[in-house]
Structure formats: structure tokens, C-alpha cells
PDB file of N, CA and C in Angstrom:
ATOM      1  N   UNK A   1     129.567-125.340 -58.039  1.00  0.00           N
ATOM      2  CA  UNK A   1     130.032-124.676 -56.839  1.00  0.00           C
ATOM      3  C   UNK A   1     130.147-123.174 -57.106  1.00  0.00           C
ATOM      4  N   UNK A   2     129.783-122.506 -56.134  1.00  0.00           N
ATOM      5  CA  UNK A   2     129.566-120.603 -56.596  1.00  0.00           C
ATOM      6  C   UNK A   2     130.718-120.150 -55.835  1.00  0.00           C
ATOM      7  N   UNK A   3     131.557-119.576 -56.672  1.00  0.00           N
ATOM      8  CA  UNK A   3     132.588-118.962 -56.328  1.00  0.00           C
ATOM      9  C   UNK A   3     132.627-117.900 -55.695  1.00  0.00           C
ATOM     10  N   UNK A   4     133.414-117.400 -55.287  1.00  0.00           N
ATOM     11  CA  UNK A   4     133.754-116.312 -54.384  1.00  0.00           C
ATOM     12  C   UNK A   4     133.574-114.712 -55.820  1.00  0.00           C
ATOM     13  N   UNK A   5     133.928-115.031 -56.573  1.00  0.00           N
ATOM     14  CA  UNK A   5     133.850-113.931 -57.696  1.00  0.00           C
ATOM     15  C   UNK A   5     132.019-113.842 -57.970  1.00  0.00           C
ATOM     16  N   UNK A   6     131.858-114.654 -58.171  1.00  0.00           N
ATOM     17  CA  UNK A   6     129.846-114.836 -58.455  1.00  0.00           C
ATOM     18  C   UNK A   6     129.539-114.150 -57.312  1.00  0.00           C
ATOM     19  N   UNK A   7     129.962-114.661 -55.956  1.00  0.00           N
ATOM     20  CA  UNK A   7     129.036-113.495 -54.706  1.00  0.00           C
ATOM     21  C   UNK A   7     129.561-112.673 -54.915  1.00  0.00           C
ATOM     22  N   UNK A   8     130.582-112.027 -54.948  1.00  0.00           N
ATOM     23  CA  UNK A   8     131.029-110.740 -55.155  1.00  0.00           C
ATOM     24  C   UNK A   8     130.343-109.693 -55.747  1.00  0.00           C
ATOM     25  N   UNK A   9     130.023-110.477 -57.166  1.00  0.00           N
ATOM     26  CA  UNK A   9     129.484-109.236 -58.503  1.00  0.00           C
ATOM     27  C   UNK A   9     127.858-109.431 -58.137  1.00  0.00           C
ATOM     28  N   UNK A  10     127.681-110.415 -57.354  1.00  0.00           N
ATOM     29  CA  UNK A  10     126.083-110.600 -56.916  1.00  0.00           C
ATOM     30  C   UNK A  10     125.639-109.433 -55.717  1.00  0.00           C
ATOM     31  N   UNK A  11     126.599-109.274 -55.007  1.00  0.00           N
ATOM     32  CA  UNK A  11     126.272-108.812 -53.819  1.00  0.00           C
ATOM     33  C   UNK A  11     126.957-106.886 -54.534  1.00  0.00           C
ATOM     34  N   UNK A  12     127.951-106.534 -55.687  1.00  0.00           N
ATOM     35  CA  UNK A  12     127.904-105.388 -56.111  1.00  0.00           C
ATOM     36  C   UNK A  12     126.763-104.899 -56.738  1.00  0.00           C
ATOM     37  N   UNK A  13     126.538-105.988 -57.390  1.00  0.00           N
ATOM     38  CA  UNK A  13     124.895-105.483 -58.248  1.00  0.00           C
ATOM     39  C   UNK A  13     123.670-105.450 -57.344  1.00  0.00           C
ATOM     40  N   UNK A  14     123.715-106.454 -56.203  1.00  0.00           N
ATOM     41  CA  UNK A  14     122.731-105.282 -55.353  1.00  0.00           C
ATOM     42  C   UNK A  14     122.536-104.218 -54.759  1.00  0.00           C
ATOM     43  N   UNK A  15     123.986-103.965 -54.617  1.00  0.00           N
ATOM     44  CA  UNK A  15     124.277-102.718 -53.605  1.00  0.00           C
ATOM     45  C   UNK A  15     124.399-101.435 -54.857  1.00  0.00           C
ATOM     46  N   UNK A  16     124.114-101.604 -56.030  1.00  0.00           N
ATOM     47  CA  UNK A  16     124.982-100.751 -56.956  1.00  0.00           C
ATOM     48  C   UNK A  16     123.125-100.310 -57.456  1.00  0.00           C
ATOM     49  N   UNK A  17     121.916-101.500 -57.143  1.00  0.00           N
ATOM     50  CA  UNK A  17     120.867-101.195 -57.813  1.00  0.00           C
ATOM     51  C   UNK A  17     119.850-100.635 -56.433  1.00  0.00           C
ATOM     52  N   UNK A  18     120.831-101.039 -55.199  1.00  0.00           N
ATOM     53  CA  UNK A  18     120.206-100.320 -54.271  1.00  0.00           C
ATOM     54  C   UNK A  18     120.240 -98.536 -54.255  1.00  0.00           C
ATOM     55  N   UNK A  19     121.448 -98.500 -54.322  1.00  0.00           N
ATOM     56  CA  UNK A  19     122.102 -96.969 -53.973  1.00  0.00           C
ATOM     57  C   UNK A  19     121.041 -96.318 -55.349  1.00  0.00           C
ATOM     58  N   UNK A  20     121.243 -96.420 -56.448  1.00  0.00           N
ATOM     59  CA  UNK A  20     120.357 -96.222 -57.999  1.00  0.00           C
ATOM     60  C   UNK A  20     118.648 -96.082 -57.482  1.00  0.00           C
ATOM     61  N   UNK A  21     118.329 -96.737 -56.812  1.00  0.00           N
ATOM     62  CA  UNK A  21     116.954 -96.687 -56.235  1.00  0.00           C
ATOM     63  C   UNK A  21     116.783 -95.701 -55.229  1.00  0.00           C
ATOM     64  N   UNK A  22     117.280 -95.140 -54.459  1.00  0.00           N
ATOM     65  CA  UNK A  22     117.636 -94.452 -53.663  1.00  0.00           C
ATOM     66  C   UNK A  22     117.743 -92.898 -54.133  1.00  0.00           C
ATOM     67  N   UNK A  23     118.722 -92.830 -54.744  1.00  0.00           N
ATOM     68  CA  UNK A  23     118.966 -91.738 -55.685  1.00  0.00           C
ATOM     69  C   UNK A  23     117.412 -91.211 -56.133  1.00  0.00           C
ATOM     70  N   UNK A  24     117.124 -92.298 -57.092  1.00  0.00           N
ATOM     71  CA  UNK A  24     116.320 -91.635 -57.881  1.00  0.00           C
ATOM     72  C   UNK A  24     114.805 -91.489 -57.013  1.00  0.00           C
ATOM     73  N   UNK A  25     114.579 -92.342 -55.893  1.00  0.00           N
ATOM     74  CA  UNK A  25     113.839 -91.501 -55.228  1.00  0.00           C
ATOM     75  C   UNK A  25     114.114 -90.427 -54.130  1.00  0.00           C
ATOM     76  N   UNK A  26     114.932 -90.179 -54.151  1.00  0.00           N
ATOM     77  CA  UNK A  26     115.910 -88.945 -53.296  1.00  0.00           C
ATOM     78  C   UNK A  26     114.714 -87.291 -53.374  1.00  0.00           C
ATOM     79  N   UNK A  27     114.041 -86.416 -52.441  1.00  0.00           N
ATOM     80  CA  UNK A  27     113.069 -85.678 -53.062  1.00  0.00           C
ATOM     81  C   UNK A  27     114.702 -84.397 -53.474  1.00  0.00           C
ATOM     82  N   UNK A  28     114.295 -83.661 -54.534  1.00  0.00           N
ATOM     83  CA  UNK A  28     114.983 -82.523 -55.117  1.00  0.00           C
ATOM     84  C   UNK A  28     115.842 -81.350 -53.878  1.00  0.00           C
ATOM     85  N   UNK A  29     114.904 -81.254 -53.058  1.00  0.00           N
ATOM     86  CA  UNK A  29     114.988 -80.612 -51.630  1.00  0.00           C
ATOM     87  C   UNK A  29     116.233 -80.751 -50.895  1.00  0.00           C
ATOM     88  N   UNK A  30     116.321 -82.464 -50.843  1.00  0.00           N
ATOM     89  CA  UNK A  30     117.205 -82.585 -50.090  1.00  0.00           C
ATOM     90  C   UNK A  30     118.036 -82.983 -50.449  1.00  0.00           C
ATOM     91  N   UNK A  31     118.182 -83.253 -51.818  1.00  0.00           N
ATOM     92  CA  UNK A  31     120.072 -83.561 -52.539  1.00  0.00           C
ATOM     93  C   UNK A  31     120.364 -82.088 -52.870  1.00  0.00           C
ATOM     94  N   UNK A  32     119.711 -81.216 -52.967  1.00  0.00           N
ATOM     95  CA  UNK A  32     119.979 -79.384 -53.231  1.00  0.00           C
ATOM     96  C   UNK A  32     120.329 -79.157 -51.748  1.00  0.00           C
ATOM     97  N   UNK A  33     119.702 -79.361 -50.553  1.00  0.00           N
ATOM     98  CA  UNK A  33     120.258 -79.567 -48.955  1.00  0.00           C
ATOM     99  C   UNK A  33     121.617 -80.022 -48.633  1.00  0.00           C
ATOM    100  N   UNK A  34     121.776 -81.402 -49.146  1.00  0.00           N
ATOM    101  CA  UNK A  34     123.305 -81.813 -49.102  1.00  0.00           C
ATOM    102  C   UNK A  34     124.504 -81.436 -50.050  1.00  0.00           C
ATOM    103  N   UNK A  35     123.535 -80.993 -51.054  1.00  0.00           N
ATOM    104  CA  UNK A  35     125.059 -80.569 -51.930  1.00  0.00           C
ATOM    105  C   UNK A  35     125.495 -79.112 -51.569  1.00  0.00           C
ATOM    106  N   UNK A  36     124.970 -77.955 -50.954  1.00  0.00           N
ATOM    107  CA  UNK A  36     125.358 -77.238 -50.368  1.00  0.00           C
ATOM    108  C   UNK A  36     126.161 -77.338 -48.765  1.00  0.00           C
ATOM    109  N   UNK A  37     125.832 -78.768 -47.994  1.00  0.00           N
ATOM    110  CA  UNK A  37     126.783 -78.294 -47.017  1.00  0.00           C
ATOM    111  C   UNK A  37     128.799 -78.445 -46.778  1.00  0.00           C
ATOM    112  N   UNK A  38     128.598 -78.180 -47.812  1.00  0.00           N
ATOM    113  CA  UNK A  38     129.984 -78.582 -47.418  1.00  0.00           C
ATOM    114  C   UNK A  38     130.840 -77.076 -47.829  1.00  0.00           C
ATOM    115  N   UNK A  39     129.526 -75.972 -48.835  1.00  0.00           N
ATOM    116  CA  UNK A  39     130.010 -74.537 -48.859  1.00  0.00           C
ATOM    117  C   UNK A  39     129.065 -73.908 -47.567  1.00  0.00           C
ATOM    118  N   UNK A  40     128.495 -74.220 -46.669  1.00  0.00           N
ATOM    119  CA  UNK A  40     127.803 -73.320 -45.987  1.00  0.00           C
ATOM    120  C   UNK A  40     129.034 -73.120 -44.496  1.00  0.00           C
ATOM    121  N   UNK A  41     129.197 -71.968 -44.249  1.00  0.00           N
ATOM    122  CA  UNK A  41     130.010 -71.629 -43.143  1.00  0.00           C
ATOM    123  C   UNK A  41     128.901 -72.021 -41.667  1.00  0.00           C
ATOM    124  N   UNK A  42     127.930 -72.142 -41.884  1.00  0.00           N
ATOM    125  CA  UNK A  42     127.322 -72.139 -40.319  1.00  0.00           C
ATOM    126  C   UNK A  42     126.564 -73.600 -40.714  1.00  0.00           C
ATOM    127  N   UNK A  43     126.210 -74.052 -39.493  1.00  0.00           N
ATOM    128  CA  UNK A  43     125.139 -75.286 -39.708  1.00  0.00           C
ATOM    129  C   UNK A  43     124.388 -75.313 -38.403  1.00  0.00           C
ATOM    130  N   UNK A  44     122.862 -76.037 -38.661  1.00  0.00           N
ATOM    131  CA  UNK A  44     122.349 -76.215 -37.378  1.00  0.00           C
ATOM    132  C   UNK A  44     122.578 -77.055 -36.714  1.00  0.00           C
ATOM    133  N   UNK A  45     122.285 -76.890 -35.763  1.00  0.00           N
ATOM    134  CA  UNK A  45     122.694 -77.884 -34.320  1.00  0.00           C
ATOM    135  C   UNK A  45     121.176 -78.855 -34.370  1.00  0.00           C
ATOM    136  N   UNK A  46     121.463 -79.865 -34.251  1.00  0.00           N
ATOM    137  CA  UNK A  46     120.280 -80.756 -33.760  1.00  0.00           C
ATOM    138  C   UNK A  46     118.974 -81.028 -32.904  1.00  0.00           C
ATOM    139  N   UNK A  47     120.184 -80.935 -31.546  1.00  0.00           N
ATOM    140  CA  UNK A  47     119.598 -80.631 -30.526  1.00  0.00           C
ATOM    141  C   UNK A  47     118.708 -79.436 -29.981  1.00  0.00           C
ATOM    142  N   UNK A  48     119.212 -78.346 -30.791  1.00  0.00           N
ATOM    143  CA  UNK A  48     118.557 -76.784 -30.251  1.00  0.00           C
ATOM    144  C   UNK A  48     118.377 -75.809 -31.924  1.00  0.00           C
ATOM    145  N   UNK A  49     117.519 -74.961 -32.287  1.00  0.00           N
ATOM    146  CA  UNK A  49     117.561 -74.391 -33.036  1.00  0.00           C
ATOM    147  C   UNK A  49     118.281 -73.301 -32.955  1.00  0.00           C
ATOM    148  N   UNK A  50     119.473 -73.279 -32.376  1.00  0.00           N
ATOM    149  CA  UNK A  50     120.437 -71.846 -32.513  1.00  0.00           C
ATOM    150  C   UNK A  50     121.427 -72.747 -33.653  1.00  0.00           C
ATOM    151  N   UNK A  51     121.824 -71.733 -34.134  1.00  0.00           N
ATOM    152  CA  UNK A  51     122.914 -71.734 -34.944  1.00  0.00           C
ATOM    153  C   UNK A  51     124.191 -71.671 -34.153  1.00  0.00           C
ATOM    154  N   UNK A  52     125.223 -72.763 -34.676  1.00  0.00           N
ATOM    155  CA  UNK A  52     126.474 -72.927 -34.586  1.00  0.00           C
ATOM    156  C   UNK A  52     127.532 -73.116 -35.293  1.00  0.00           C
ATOM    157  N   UNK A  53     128.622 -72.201 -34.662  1.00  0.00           N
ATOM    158  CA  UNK A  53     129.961 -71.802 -35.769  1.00  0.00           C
ATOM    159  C   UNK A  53     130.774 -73.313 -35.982  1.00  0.00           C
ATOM    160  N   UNK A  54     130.921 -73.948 -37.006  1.00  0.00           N
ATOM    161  CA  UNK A  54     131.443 -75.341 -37.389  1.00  0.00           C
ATOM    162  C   UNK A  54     133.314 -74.747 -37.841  1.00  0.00           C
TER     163      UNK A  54
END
């Protein structure tokens, strides 16, 4: 009988070899993109290419 602890560490180790896969195909661009926004004072808007004060 499969315990509740077995799915657990089954279902962490996929999610733990998903995120790891991910990462490492992540392009350079855009983890250098996200690790700056959280110092950038302005950001773009989605919808429109003007810039907006956050």
C-alpha cells in the first residue's frame, strides 16, 4: 500500500526536477531581465509601449 509520505517525496521530486529543467534552460537574457526588476524604478506597460511610474 503507497503511503501518503511515498506520494509526497514522489510528487517533490518531480516538481523539484521540473523547476531544475527549467532553470537550466532559462535563455541568459531573461533571468538578467528578471533579476533586475525588482531594482528598476520604471517598468513597461503591456498593453502600450509608454512607460509607467510603478
Amino acid at each position: 500500500m503507497v503511503t501518503y509520505q511515498v506520494i509526497s517525496f514522489i510528487l517533490f521530486l518531480t516538481v523539484a526536477a521540473g523547476v531544475t529543467i527549467w532553470v537550466l534552460r532559462m535563455k541568459r537574457e531573461h533571468a538578467d531581465r528578471m533579476a533586475r526588476m525588482p531594482l528598476d524604478d520604471q517598468t513597461l506597460n503591456r498593453d502600450s509601449n509608454t512607460e509607467v511610474r510603478s
